[in-house]
C-alpha atoms as a PDB file:
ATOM      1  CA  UNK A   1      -1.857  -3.971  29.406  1.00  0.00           C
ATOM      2  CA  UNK A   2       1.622  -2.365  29.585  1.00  0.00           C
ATOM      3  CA  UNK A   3       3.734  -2.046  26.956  1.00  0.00           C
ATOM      4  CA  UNK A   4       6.686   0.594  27.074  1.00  0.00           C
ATOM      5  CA  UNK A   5       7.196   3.418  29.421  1.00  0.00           C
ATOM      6  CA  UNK A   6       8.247   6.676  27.528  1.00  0.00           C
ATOM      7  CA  UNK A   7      10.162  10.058  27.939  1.00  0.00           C
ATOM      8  CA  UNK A   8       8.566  13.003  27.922  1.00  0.00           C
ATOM      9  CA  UNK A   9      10.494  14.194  25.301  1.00  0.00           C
ATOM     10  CA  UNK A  10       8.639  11.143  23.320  1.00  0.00           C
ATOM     11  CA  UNK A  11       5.476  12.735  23.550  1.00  0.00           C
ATOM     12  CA  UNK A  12       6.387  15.682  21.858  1.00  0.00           C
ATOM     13  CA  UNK A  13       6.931  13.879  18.826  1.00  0.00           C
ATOM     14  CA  UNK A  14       4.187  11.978  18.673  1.00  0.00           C
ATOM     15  CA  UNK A  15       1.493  13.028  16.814  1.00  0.00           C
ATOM     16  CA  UNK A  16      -1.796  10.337  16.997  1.00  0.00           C
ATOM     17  CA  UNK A  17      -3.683  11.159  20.008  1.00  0.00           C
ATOM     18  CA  UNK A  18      -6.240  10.132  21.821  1.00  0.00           C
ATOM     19  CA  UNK A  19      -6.473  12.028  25.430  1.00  0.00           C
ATOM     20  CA  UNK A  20      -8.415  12.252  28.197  1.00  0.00           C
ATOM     21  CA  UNK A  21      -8.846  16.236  29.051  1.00  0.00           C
ATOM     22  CA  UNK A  22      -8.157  16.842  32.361  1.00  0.00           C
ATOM     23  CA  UNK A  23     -10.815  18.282  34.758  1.00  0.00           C
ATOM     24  CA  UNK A  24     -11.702  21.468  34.096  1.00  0.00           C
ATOM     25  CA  UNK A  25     -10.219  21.291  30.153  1.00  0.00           C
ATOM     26  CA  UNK A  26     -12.067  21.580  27.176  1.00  0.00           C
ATOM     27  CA  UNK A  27     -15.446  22.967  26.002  1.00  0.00           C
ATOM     28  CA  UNK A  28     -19.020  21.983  26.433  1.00  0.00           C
ATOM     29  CA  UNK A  29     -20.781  19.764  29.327  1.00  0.00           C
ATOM     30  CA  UNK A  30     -18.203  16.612  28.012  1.00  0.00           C
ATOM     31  CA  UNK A  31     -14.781  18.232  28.181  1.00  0.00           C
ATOM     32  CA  UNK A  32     -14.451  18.128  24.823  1.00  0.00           C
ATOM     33  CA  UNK A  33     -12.968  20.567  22.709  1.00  0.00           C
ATOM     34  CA  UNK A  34     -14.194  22.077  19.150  1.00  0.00           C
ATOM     35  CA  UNK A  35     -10.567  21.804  17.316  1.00  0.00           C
ATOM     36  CA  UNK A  36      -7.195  21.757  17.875  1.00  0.00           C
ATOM     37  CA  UNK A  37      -3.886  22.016  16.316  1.00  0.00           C
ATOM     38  CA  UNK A  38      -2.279  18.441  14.662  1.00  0.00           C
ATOM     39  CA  UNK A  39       1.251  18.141  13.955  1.00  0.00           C
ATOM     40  CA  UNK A  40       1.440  16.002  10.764  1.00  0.00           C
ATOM     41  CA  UNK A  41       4.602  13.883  10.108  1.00  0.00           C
ATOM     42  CA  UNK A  42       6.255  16.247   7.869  1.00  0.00           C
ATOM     43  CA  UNK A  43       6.354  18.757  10.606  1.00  0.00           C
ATOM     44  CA  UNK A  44       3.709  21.002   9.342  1.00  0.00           C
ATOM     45  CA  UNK A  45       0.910  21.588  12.238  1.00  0.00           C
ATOM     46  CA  UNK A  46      -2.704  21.874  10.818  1.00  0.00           C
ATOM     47  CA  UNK A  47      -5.964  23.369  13.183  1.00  0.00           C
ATOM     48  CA  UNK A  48      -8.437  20.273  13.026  1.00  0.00           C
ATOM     49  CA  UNK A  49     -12.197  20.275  13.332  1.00  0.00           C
ATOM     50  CA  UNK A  50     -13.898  17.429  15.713  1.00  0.00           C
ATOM     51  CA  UNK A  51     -14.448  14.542  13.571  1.00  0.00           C
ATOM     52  CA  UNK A  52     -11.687  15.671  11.227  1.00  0.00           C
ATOM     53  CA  UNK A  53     -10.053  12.774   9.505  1.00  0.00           C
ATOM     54  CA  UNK A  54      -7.424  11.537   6.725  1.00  0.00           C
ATOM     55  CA  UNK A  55      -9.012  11.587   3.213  1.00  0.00           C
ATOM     56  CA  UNK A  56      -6.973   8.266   2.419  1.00  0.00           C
ATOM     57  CA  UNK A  57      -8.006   6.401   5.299  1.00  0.00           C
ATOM     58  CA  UNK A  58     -12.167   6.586   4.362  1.00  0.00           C
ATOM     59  CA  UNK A  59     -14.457   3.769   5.207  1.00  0.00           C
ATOM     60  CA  UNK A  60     -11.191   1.559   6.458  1.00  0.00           C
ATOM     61  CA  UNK A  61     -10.642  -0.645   9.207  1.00  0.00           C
ATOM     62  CA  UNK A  62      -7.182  -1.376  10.534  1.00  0.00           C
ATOM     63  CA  UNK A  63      -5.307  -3.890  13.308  1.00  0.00           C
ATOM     64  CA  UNK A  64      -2.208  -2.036  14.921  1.00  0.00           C
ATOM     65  CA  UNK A  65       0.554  -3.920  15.882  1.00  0.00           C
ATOM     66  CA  UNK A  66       3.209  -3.400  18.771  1.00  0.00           C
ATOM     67  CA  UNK A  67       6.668  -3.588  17.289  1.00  0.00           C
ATOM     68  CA  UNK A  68       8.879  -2.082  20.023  1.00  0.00           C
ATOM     69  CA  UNK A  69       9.648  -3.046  24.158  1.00  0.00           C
ATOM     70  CA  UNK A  70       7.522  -4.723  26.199  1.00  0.00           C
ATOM     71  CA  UNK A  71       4.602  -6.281  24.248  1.00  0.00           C
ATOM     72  CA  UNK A  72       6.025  -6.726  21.335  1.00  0.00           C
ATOM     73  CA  UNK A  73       4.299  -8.470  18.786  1.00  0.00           C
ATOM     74  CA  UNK A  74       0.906  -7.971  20.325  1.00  0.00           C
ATOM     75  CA  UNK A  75      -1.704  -6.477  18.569  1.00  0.00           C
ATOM     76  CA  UNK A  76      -3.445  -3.460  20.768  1.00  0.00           C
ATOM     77  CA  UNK A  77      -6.182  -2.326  18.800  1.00  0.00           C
ATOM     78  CA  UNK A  78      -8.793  -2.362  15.645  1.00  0.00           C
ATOM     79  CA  UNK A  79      -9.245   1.074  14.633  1.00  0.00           C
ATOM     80  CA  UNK A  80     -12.200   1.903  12.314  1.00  0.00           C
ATOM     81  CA  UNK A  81     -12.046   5.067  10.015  1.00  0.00           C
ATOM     82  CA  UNK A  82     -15.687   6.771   9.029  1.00  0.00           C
ATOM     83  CA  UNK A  83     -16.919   8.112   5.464  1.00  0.00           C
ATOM     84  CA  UNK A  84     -14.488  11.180   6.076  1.00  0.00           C
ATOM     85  CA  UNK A  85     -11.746   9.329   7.214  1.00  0.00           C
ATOM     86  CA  UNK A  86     -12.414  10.193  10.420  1.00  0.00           C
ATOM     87  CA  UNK A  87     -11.214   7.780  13.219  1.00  0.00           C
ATOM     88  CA  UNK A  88     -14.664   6.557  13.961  1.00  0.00           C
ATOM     89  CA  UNK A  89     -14.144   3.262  16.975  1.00  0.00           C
ATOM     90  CA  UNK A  90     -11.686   1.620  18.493  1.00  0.00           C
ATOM     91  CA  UNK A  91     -12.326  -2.013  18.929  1.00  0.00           C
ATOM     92  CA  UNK A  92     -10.201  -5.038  21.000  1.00  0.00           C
ATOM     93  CA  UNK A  93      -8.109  -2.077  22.571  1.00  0.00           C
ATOM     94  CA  UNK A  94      -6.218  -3.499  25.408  1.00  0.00           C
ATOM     95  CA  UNK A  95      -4.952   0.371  25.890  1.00  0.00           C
ATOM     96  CA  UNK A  96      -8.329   1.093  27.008  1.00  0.00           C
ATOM     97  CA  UNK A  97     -10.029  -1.958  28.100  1.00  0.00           C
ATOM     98  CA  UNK A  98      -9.875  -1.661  31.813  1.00  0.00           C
ATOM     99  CA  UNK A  99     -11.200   2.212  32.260  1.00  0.00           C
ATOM    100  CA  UNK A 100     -13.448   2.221  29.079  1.00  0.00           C
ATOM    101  CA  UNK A 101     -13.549  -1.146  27.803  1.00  0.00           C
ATOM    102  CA  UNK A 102     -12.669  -3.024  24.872  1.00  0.00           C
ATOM    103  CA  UNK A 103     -14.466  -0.338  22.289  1.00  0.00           C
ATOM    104  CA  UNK A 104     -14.563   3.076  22.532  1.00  0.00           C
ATOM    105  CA  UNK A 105     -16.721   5.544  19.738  1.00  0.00           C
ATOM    106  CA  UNK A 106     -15.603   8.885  18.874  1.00  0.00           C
ATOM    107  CA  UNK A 107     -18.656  10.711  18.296  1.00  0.00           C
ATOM    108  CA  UNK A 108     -18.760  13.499  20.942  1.00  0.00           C
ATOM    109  CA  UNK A 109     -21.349  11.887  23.099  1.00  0.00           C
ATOM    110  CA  UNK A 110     -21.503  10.467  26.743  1.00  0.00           C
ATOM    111  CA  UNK A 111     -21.334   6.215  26.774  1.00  0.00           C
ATOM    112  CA  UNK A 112     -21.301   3.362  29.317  1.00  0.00           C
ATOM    113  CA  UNK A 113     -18.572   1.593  29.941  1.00  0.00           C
ATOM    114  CA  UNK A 114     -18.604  -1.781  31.507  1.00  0.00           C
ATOM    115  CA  UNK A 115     -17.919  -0.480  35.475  1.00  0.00           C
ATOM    116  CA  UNK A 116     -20.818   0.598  37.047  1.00  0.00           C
ATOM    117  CA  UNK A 117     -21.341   4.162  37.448  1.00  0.00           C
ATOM    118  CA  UNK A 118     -18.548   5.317  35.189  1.00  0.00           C
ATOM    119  CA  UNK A 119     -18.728   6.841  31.696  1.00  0.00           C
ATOM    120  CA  UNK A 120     -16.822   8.490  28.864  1.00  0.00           C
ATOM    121  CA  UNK A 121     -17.001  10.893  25.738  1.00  0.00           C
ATOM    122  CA  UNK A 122     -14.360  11.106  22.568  1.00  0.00           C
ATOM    123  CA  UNK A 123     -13.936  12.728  20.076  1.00  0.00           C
ATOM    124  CA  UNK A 124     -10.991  12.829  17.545  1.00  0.00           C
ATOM    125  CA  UNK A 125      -9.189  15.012  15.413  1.00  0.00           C
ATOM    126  CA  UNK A 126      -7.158  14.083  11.916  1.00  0.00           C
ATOM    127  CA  UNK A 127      -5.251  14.764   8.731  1.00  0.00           C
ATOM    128  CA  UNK A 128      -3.584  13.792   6.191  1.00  0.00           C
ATOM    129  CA  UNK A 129       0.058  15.406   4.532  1.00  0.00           C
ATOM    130  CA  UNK A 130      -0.617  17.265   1.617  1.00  0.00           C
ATOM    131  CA  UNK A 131       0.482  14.620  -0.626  1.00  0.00           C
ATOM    132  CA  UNK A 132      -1.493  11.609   1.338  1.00  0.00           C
ATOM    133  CA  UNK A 133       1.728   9.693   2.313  1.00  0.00           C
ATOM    134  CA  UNK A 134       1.225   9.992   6.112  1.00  0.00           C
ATOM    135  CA  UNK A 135      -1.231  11.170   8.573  1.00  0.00           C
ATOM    136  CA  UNK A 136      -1.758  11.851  12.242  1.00  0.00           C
ATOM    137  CA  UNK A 137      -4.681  11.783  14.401  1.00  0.00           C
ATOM    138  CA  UNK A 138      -6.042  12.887  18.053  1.00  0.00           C
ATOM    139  CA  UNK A 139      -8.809  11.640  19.672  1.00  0.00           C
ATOM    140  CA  UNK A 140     -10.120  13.190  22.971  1.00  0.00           C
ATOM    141  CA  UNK A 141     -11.506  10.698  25.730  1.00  0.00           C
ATOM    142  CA  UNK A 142     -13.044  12.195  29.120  1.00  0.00           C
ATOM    143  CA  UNK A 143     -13.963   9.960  31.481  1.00  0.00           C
ATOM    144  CA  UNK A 144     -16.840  10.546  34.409  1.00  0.00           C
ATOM    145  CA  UNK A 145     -18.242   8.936  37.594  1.00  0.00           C
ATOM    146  CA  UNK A 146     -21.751   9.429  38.478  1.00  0.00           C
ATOM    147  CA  UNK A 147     -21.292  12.189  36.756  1.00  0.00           C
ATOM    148  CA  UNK A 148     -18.267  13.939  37.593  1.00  0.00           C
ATOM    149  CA  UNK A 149     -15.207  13.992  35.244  1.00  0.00           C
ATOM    150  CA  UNK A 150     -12.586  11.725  37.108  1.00  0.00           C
ATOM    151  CA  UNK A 151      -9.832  10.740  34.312  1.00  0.00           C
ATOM    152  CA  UNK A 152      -6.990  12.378  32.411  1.00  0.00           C
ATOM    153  CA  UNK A 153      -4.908  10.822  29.819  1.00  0.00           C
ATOM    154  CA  UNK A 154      -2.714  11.337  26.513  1.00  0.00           C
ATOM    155  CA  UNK A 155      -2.977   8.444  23.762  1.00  0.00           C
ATOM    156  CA  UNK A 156      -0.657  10.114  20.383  1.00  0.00           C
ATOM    157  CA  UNK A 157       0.751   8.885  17.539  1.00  0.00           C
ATOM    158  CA  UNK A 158       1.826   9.883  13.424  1.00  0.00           C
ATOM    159  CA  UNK A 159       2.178   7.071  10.706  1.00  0.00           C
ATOM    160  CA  UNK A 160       2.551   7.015   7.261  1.00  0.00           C
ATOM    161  CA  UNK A 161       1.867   4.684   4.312  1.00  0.00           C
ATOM    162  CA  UNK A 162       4.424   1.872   3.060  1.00  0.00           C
ATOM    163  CA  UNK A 163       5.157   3.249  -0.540  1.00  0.00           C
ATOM    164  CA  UNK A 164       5.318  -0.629  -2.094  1.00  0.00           C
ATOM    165  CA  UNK A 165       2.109  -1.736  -0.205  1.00  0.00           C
ATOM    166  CA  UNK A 166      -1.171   0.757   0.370  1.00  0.00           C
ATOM    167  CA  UNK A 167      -2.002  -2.114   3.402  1.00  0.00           C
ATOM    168  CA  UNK A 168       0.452  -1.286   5.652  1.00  0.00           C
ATOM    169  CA  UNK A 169       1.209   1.779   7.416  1.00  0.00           C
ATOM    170  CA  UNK A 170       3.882   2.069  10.355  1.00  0.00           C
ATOM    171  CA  UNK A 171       4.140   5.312  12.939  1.00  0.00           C
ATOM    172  CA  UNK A 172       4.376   5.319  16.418  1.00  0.00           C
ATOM    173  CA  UNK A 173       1.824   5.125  18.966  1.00  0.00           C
ATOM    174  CA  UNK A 174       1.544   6.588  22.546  1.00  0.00           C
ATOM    175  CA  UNK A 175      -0.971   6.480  25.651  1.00  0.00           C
ATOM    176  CA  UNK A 176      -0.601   8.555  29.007  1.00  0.00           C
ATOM    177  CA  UNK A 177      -3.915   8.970  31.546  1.00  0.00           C
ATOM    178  CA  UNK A 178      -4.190   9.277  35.176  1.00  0.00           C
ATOM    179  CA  UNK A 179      -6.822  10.383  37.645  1.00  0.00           C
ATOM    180  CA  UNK A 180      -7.853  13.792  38.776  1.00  0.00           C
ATOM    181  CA  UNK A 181      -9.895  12.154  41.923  1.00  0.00           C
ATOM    182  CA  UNK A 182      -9.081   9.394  43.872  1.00  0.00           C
ATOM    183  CA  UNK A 183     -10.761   6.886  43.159  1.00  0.00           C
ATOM    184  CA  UNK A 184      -9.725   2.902  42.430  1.00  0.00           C
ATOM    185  CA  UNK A 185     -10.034   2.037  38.511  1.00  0.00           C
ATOM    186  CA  UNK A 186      -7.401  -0.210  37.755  1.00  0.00           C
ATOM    187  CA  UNK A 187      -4.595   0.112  35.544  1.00  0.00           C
ATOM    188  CA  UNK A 188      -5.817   3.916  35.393  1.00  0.00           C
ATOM    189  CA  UNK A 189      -2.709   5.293  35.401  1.00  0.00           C
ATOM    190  CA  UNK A 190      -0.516   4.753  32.778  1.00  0.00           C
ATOM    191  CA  UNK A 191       2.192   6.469  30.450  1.00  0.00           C
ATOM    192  CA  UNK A 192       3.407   4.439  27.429  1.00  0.00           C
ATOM    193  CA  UNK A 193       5.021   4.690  24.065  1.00  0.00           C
ATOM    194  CA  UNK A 194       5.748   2.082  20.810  1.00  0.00           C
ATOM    195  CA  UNK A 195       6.114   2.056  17.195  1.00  0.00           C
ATOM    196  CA  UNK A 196       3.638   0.516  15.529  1.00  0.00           C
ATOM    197  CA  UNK A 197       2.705  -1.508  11.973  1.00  0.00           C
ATOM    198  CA  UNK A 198      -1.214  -1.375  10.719  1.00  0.00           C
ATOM    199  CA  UNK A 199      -2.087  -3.736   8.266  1.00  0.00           C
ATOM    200  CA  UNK A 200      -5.684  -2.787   6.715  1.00  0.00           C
ATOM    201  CA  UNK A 201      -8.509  -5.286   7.582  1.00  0.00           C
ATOM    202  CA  UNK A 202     -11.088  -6.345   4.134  1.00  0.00           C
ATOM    203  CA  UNK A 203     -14.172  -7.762   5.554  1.00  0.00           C
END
């Protein structure tokens, strides 16, 4: 699925991430790294802890929304958040659905996806503003093949609560990845950016 391509210059500014390390990146047998450093969307930059999250968002589950370029309209993913706030799954993502399939879990360890021989690990990273009115997030994707890390990529994003509304939040989304080996997964390569509106999901 391709929505908008995006400047580099757009990637510094956004601040929800979910990336695929490249080769060689990263700590420990997945690639993954311990923390990192989150720039929240007042401009203040936190260090984050794996499964760090947003106190506000706790035991949540929200549909994002496309509302800019190509796609427009379309709704790209259900993101669950954990007992921490933590960005726990991503479900129906069509950002993801063709190298790790429609869901992907952030917990750190090694999954199937739905091609044969090829697996992932995430984990993310988030936090809130001090006074809870936005947030940002990154979550860390590797991707192997027969057991080799093959995939790179850059999904990032910061959004922040609608004052008149605690349902909705609106921020802006991006997703970059690409291949460190050649080798044919399709629509592997991509580099994207959109604003987005979340509407939380009460089942």
């Amino acid at each position: 699925m391709t929505f908008l391509s995006r400047s580099r210059r757009g990637l510094a500014a956004a601040t929800f991430t979910a990336t695929l390390i490249a080769a060689g990146c990263g700590t420990g047998n997945n690639g993954l790294p311990a923390a990192i450093e989150v720039e929240l969307p007042d401009g203040t930059t936190v260090t984050v802890d794996a499964g760090g999250g947003a106190a506000k968002l706790a035991d949540s589950t929200w549909d994002f929304t496309n509302t800019s370029g190509v796609g427009q309209g379309i709704p790209f993913v259900r993101i669950r958040f954990g007992e921490n706030g933590n960005l726990s799954q991503f479900e129906n993502s069509l950002l993801t659905q063709d190298v790790f399939g429609d869901d992907v879990v952030f917990d750190g360890r090694r999954r199937a996806t739905r091609q044969k021989g090829l697996e992932y690990a995430a984990s993310t990273f988030g936090a809130q503003t001090g006074d809870g009115a936005g947030f940002s997030f990154e979550g860390r994707l590797t991707a192997f093949f027969a057991g080799i890390q093959v995939g790179v990529g850059t999904a990032t994003a910061s959004g922040t609560f609608d004052p008149d509304d605690p349902d909705t939040m609106t921020g802006t989304f991006t997703f970059v990845s690409s291949l460190t080996v050649p080798i044919e997964i399709p629509n592997a390569e991509q580099d994207l950016e959109f604003s987005f509106v979340a509407r939380r999901i009460v089942e």
